[in-house]
C-alpha atoms as a PDB file:
ATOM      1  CA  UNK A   1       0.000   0.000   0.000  1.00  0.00           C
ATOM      2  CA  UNK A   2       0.868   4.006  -0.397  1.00  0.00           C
ATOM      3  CA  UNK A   3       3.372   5.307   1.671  1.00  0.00           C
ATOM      4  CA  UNK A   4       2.342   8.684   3.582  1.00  0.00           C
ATOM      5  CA  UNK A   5       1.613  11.648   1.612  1.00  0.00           C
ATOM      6  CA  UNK A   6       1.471  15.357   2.473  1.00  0.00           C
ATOM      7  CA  UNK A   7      -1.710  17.408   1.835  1.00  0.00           C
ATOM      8  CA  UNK A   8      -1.271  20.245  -0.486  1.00  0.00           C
ATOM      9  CA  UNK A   9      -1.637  23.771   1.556  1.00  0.00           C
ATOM     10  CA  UNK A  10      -5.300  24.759   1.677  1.00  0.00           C
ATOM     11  CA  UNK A  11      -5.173  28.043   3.337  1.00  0.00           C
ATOM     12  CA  UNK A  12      -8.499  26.778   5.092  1.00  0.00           C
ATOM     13  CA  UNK A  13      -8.489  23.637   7.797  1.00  0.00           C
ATOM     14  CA  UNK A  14     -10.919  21.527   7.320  1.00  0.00           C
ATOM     15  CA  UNK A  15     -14.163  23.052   9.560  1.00  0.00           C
ATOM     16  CA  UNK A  16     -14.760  26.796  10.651  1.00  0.00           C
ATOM     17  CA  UNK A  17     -17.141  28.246  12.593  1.00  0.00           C
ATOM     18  CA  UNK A  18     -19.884  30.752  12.257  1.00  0.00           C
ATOM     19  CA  UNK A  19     -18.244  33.890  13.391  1.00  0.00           C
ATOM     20  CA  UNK A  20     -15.006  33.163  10.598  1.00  0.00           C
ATOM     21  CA  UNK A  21     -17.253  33.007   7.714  1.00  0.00           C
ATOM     22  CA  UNK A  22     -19.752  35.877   9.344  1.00  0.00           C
ATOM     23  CA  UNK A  23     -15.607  37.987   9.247  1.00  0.00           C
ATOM     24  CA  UNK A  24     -15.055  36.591   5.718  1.00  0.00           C
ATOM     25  CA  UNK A  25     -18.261  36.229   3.851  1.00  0.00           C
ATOM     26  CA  UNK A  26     -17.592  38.631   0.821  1.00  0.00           C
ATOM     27  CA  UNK A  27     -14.340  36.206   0.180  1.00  0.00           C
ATOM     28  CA  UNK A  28     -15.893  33.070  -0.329  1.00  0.00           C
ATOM     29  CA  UNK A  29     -18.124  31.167  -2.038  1.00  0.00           C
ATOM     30  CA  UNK A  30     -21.228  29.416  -0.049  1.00  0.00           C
ATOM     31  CA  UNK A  31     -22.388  25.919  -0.945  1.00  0.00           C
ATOM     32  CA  UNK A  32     -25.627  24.179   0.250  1.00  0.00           C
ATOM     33  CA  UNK A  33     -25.147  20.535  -0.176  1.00  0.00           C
ATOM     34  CA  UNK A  34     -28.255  19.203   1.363  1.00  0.00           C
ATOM     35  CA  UNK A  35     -29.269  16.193   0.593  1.00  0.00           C
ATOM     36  CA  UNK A  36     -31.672  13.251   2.146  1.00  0.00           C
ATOM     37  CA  UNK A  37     -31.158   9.161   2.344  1.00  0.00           C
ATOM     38  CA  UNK A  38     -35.238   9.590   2.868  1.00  0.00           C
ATOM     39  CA  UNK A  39     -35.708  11.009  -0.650  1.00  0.00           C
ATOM     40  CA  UNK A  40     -36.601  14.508   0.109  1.00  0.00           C
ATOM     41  CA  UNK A  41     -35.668  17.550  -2.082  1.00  0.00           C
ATOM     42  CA  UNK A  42     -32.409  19.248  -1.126  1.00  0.00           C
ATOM     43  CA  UNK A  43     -33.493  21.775  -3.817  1.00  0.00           C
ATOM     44  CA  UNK A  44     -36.669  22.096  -2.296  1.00  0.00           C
ATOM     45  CA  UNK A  45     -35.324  22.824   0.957  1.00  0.00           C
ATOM     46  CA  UNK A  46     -32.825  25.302  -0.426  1.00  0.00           C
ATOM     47  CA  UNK A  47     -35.367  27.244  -1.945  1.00  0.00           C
ATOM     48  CA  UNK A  48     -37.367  27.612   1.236  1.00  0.00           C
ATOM     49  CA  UNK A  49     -34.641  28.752   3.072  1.00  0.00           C
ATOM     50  CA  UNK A  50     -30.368  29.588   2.617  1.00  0.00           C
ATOM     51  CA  UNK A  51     -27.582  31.290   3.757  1.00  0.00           C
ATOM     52  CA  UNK A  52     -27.470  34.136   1.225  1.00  0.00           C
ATOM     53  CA  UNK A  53     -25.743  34.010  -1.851  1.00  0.00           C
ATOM     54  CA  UNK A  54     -25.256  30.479  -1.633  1.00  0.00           C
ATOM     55  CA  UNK A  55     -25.200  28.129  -4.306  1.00  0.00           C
ATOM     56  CA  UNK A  56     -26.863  24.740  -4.248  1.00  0.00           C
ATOM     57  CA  UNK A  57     -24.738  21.710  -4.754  1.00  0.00           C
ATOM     58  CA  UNK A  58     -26.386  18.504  -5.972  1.00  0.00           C
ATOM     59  CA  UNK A  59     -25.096  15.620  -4.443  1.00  0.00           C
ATOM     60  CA  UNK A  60     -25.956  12.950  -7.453  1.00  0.00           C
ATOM     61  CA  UNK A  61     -25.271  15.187  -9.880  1.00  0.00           C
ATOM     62  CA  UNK A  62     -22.975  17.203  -9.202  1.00  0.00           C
ATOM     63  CA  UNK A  63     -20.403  15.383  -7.379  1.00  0.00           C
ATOM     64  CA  UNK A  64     -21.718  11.894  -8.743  1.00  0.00           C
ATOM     65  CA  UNK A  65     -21.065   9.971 -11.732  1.00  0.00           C
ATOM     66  CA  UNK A  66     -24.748   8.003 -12.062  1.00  0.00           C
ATOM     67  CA  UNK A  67     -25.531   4.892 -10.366  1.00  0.00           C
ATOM     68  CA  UNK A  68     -23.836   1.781 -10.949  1.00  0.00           C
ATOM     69  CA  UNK A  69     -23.507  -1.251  -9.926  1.00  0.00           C
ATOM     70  CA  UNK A  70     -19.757  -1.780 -10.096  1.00  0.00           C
ATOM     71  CA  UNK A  71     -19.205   1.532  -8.930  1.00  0.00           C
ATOM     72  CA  UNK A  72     -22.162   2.017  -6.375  1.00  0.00           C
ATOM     73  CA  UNK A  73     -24.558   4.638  -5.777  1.00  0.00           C
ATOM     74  CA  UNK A  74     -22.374   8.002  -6.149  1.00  0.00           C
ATOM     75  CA  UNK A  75     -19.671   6.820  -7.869  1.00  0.00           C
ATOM     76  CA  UNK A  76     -16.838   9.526  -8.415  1.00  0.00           C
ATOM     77  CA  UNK A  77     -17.825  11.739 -10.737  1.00  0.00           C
ATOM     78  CA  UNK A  78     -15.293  11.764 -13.894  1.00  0.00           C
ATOM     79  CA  UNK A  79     -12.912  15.105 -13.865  1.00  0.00           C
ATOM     80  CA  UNK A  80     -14.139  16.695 -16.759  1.00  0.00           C
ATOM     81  CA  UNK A  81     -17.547  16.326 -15.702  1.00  0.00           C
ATOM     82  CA  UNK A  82     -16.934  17.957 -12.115  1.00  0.00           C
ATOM     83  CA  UNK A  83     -15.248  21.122 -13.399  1.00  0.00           C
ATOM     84  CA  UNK A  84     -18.004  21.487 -15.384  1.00  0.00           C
ATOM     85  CA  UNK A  85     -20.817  20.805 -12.841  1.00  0.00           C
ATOM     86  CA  UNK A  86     -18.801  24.053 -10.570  1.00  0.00           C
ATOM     87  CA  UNK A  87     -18.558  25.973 -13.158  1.00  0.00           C
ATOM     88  CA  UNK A  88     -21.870  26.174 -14.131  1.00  0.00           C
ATOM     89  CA  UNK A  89     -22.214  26.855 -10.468  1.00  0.00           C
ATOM     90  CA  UNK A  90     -19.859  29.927 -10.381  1.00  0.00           C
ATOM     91  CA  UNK A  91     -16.874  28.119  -8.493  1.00  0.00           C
ATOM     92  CA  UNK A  92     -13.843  28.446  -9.974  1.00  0.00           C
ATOM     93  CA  UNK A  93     -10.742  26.681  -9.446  1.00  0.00           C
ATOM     94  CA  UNK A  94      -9.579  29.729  -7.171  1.00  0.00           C
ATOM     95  CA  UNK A  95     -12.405  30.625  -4.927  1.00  0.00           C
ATOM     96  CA  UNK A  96     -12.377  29.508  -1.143  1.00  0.00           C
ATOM     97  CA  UNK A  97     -15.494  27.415  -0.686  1.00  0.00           C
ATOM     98  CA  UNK A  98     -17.303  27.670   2.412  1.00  0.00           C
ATOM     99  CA  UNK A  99     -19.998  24.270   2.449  1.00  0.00           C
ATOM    100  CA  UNK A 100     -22.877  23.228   4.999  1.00  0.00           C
ATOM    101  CA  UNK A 101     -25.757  21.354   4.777  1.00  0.00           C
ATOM    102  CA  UNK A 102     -28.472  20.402   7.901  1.00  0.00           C
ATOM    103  CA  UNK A 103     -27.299  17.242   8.930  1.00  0.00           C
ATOM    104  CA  UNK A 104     -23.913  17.868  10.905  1.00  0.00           C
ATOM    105  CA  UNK A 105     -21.714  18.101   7.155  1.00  0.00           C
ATOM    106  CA  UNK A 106     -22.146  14.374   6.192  1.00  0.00           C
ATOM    107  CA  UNK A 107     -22.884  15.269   3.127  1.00  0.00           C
ATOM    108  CA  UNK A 108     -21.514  18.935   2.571  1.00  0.00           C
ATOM    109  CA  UNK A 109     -17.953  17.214   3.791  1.00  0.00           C
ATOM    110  CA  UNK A 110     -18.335  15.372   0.178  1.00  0.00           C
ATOM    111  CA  UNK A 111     -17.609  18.487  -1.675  1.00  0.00           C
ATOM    112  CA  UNK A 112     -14.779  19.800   1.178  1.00  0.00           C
ATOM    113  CA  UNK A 113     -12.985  16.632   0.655  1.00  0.00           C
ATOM    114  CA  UNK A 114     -12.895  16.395  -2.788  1.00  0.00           C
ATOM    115  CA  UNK A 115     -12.387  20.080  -3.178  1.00  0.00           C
ATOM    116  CA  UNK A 116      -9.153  19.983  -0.819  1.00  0.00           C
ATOM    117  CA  UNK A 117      -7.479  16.889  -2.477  1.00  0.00           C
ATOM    118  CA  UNK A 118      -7.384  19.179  -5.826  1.00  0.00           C
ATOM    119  CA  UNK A 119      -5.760  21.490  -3.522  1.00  0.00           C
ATOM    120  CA  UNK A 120      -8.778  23.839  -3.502  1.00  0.00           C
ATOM    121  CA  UNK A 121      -9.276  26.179  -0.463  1.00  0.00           C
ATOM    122  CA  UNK A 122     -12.438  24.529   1.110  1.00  0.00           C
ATOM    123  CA  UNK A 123     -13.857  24.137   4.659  1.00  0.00           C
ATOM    124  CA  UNK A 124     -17.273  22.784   6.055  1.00  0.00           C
ATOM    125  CA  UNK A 125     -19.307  25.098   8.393  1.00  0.00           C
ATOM    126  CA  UNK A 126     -19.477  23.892  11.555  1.00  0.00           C
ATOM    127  CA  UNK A 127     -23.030  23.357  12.731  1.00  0.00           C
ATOM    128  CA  UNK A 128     -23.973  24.297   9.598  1.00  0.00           C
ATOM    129  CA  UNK A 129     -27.425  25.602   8.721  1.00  0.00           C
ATOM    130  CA  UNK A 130     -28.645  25.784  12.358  1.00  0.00           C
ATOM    131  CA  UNK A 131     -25.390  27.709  13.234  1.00  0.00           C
ATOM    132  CA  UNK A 132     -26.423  30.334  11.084  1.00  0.00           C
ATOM    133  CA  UNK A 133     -30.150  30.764  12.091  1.00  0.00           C
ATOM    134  CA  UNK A 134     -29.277  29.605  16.003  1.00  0.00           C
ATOM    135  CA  UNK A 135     -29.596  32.101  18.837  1.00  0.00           C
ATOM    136  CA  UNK A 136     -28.407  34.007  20.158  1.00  0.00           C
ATOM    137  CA  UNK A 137     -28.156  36.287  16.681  1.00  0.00           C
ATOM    138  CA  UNK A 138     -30.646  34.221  14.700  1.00  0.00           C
ATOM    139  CA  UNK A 139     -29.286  35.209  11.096  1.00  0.00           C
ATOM    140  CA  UNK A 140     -31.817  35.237   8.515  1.00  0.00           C
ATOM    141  CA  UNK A 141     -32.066  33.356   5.148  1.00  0.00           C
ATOM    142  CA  UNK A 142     -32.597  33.657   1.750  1.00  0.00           C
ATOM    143  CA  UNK A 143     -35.325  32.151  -0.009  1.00  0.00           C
ATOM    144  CA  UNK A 144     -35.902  31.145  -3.888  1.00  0.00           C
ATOM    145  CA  UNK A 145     -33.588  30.117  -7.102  1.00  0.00           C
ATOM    146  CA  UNK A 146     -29.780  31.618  -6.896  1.00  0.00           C
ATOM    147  CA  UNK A 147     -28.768  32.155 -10.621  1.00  0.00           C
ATOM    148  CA  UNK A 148     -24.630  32.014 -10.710  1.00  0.00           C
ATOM    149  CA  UNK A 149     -22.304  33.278 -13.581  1.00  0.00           C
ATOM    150  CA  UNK A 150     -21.043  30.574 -14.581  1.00  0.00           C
ATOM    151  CA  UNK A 151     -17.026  30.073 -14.679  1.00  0.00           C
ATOM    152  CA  UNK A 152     -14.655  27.991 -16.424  1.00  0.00           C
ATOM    153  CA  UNK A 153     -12.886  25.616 -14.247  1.00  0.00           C
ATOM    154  CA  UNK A 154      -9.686  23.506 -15.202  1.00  0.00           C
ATOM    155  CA  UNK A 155     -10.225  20.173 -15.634  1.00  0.00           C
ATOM    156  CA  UNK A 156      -7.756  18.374 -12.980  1.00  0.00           C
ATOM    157  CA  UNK A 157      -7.334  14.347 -12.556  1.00  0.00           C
ATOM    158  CA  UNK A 158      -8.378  13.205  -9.035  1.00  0.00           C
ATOM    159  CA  UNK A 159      -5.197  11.943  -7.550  1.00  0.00           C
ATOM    160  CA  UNK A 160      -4.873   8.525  -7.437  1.00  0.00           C
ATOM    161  CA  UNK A 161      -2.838   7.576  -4.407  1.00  0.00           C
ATOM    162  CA  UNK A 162      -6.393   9.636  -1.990  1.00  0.00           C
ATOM    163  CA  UNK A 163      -8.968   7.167  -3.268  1.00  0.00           C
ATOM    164  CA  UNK A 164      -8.770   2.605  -2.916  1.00  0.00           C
ATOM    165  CA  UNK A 165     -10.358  -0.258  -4.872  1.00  0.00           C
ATOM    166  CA  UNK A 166     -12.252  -3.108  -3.448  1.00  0.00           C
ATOM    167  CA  UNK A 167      -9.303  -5.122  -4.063  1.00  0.00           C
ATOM    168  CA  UNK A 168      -7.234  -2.747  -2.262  1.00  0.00           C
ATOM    169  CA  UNK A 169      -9.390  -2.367   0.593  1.00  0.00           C
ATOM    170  CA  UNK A 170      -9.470  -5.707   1.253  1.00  0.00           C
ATOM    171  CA  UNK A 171      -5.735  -6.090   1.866  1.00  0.00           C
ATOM    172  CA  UNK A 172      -6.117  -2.687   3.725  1.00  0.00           C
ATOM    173  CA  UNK A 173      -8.167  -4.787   6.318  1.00  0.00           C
ATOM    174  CA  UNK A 174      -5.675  -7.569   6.339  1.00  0.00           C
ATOM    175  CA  UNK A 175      -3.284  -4.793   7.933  1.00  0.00           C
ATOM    176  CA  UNK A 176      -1.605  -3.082   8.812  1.00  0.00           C
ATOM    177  CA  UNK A 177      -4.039  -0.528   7.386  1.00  0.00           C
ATOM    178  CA  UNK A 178      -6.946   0.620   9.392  1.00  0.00           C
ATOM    179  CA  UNK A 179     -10.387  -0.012   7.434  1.00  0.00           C
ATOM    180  CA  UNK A 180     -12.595   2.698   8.999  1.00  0.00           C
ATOM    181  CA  UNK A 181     -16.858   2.013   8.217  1.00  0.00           C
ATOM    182  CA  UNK A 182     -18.286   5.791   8.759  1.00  0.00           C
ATOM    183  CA  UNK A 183     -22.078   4.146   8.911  1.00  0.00           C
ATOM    184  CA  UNK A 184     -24.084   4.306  11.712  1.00  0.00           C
ATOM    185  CA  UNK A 185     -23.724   1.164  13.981  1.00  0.00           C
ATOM    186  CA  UNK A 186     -26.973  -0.953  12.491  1.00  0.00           C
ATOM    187  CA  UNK A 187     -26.190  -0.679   9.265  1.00  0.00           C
ATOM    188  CA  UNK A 188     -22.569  -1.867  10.265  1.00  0.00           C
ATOM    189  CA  UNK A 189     -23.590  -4.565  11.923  1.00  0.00           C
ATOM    190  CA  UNK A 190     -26.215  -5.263   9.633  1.00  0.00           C
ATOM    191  CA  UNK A 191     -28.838  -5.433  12.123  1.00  0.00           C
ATOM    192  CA  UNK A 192     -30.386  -2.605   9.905  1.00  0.00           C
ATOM    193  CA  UNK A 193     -31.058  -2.937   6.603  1.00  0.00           C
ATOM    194  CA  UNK A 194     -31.670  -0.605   3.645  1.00  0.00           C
ATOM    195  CA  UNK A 195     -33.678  -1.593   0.440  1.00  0.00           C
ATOM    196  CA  UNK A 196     -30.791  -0.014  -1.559  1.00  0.00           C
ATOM    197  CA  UNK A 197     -28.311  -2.874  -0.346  1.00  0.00           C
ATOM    198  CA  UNK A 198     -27.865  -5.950  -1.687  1.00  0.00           C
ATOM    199  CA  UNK A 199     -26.796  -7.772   1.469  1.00  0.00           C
ATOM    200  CA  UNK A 200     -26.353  -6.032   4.579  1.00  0.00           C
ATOM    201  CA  UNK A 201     -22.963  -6.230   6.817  1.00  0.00           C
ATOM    202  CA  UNK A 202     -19.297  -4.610   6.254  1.00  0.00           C
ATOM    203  CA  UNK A 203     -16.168  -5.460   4.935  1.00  0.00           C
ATOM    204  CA  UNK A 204     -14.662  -8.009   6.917  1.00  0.00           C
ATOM    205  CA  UNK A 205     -11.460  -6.731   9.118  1.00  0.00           C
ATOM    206  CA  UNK A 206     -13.260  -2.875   9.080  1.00  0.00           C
ATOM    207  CA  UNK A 207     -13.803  -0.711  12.765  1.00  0.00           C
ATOM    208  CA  UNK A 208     -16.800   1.100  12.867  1.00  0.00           C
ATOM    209  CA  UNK A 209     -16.365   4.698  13.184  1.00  0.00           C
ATOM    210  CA  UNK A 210     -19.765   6.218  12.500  1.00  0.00           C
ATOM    211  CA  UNK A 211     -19.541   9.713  11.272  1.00  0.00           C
ATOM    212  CA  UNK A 212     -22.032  11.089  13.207  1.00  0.00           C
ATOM    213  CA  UNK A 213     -20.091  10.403  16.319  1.00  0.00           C
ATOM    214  CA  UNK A 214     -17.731  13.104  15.553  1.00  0.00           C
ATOM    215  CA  UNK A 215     -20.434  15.990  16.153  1.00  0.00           C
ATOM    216  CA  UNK A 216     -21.761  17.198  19.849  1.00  0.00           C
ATOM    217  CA  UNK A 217     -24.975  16.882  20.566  1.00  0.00           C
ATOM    218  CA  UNK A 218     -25.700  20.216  19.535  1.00  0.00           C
ATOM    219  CA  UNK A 219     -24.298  19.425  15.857  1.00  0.00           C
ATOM    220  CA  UNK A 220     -20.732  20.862  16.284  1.00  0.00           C
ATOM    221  CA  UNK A 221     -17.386  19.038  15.595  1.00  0.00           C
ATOM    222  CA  UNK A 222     -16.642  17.387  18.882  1.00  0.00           C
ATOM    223  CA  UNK A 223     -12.976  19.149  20.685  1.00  0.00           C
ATOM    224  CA  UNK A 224      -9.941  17.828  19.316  1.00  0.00           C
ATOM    225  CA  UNK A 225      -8.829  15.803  22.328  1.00  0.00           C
ATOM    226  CA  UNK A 226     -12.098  13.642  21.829  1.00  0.00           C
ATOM    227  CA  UNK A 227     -11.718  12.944  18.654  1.00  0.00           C
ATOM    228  CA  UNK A 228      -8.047  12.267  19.028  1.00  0.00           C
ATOM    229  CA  UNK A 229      -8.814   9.887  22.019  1.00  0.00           C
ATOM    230  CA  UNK A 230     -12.275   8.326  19.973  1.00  0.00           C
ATOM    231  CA  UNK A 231      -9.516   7.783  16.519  1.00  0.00           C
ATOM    232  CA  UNK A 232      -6.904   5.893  19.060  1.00  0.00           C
ATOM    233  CA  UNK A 233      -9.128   3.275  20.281  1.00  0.00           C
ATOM    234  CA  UNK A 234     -10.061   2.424  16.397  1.00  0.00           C
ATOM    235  CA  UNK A 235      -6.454   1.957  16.172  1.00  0.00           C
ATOM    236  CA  UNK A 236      -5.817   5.635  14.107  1.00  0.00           C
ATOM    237  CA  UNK A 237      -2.398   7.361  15.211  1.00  0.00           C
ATOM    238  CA  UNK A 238      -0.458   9.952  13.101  1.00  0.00           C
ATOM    239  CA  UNK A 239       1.296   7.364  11.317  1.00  0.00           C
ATOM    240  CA  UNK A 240      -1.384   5.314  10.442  1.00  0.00           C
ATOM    241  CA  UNK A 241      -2.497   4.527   6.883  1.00  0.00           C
ATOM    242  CA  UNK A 242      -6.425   4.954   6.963  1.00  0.00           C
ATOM    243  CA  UNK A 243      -9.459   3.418   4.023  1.00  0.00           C
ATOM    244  CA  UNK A 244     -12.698   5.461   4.779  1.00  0.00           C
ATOM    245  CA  UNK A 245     -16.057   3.893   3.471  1.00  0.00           C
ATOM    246  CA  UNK A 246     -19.576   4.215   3.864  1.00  0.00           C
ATOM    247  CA  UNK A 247     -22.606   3.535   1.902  1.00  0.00           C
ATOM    248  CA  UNK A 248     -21.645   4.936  -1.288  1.00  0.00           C
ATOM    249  CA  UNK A 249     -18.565   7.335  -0.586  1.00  0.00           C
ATOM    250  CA  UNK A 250     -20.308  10.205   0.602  1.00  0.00           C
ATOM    251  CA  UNK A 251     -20.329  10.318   4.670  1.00  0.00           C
ATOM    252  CA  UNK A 252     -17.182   8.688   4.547  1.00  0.00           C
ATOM    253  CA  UNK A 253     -15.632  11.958   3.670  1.00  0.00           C
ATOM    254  CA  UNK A 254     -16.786  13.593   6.960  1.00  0.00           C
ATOM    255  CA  UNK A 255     -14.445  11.025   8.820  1.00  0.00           C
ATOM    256  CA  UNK A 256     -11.756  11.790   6.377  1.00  0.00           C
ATOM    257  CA  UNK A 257     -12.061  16.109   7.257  1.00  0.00           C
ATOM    258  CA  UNK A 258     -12.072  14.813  10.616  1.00  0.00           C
ATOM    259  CA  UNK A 259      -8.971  12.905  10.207  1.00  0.00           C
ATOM    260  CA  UNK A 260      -7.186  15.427   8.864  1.00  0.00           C
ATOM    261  CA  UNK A 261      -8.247  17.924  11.632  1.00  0.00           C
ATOM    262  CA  UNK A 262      -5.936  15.431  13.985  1.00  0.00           C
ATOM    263  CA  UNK A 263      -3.225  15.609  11.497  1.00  0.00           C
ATOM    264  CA  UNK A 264      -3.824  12.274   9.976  1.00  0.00           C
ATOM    265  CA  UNK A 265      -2.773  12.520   6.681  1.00  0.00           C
ATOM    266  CA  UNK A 266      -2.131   9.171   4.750  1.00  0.00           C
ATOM    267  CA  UNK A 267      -6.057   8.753   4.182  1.00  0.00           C
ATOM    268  CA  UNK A 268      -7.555   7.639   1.110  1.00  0.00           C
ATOM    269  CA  UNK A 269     -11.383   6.809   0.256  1.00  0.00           C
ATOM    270  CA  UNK A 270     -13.164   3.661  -1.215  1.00  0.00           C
ATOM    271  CA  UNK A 271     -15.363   5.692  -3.646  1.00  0.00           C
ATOM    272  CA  UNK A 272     -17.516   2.366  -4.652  1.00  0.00           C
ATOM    273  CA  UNK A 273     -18.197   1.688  -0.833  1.00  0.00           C
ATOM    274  CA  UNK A 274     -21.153  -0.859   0.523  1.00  0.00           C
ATOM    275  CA  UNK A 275     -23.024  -0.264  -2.419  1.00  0.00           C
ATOM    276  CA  UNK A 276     -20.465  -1.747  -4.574  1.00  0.00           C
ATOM    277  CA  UNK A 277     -18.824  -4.186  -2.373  1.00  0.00           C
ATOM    278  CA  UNK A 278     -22.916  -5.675  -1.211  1.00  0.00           C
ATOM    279  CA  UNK A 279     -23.374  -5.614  -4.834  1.00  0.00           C
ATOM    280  CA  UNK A 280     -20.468  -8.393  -5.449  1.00  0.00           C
ATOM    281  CA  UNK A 281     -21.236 -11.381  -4.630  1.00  0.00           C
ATOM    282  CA  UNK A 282     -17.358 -12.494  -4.485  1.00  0.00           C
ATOM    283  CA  UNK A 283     -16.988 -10.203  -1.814  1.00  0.00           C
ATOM    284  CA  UNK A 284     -16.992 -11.411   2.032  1.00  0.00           C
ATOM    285  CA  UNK A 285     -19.171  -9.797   4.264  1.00  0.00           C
ATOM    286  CA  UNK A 286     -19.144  -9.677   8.070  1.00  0.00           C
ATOM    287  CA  UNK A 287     -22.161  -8.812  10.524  1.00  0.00           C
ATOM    288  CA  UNK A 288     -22.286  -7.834  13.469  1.00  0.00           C
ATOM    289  CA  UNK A 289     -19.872  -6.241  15.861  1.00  0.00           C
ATOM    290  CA  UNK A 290     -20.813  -3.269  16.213  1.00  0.00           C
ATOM    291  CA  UNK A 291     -19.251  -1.109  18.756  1.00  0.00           C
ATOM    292  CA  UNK A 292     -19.590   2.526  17.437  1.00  0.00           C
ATOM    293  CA  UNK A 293     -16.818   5.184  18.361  1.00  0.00           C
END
């Protein structure tokens, strides 16, 4: 497997909060990456209510190749097509992106993530939405279509060495790799099951670290030392070499922001994730097990 890599610079880390982007709001670019696993509108729920000036950010469109069943259910969208998707959206290749959605950045941290490995200036809100329209200043929203001048982007190859196969993951998990599953714990386990999966489980040898254990209750990033201390019992030190999946490469990329928060830097994701690797059926899959961290 890869030996450790350095990051480029982003002049961004990975999350900032409210009162940054409130400071630097005429310098970057918003994004609104909502999206719902229940099959609600994200667009809908833009247009009813977003930070202003944002720009909204389809997640199976825009930073998804379609559905397949080799590839899963948002496979990697191919270069070419993902300059082109931002630039009809007004981001260019030099604009700092500033991206949130409603549900903690699990799937706002898709666009950060891929964003930052092209070396982009990119960050996730912390708290997102609610941290805008939260007391005690209670910010208000914009509501209705937001129609960008559109840019030309660059197209740039997604670098190789940040992203795994199946194959790969799976002698990732034979160590001495750590295999991280960002899913909540039932789905892990496979106690819970989702139509959209052909068999339920994970990939044998992989630690559950569910992504939504990284926020507080309130929706914020946790403090470092927790994380840190949560990342050490999955096995995750500085030096580590760390796969991210999920269901289909999407939330894993909030564990991967997270990650690199601590300084863990040799990370890589497994685009494809459950929904390609249920989907083969020469793939092993394990069940339960679930201790979430």
């Amino acid at each position: 497997m890869s030996s450790p890599t350095s990051l480029p610079p982003p002049q961004l880390p990975p999350v900032v909060g409210v009162d940054w982007l409130v400071e630097h709001r005429d310098a970057v670019v918003l994004a609104d990456v909502r999206w719902y696993l229940d099959g609600r509108s994200g667009y809908e729920a833009f247009l009813a209510g977003h930070l202003p000036g944002a720009v909204w950010v389809d997640v199976d469109t825009d930073l998804s190749a379609p559905p397949d069943p080799r590839a899963g259910r948002h496979p990697l969208p191919e270069p070419a097509a993902f300059a082109r998707a931002l630039g009809a959206l007004g981001v260019s290749a030099a604009a700092t992106v500033v991206a949130y959605d409603d549900a903690g950045g699990g799937y706002a941290a898709r666009l950060v993530w891929l964003l930052r490995i092209l070396g982009q200036s990119a960050a996730l809100l912390d708290g997102g939405l609610a941290a805008w329209t939260g007391a005690p200043r209670s910010r208000p929203l914009a509501t209705g279509p937001v129609r960008p001048v559109a840019v030309d982007r660059p197209v740039l190859d997604w670098p190789a060495e940040r992203f795994r196969t199946a194959d790969q993951v799976e002698q990732a998990a034979a160590g001495p790799a750590v295999v991280l599953d960002a899913r909540a714990p039932g789905r892990f386990s496979g106690a819970e099951i989702l139509p959209s999966d052909i068999r339920s489980g994970h990939v044998p040898g992989a630690r559950n670290a569910a992504w939504a254990a990284n926020l507080t209750a309130a929706g914020g990033f946790a403090p470092a030392a927790q994380l840190r201390e949560r990342y050490q019992e999955l096995g995750v030190d500085q030096e580590s070499e760390v796969v991210v999946y999920c269901g289909s490469g999407v939330t894993a990329c909030h564990d991967l922001l997270t990650l690199e928060l601590l300084g863990v830097t040799n990370t890589a994701l497994y685009p494809g994730s459950w929904s390609a690797w249920s989907a083969d059926s020469s793939r092993e899959v394990a069940t339960g097990g679930a201790v979430a961290r």
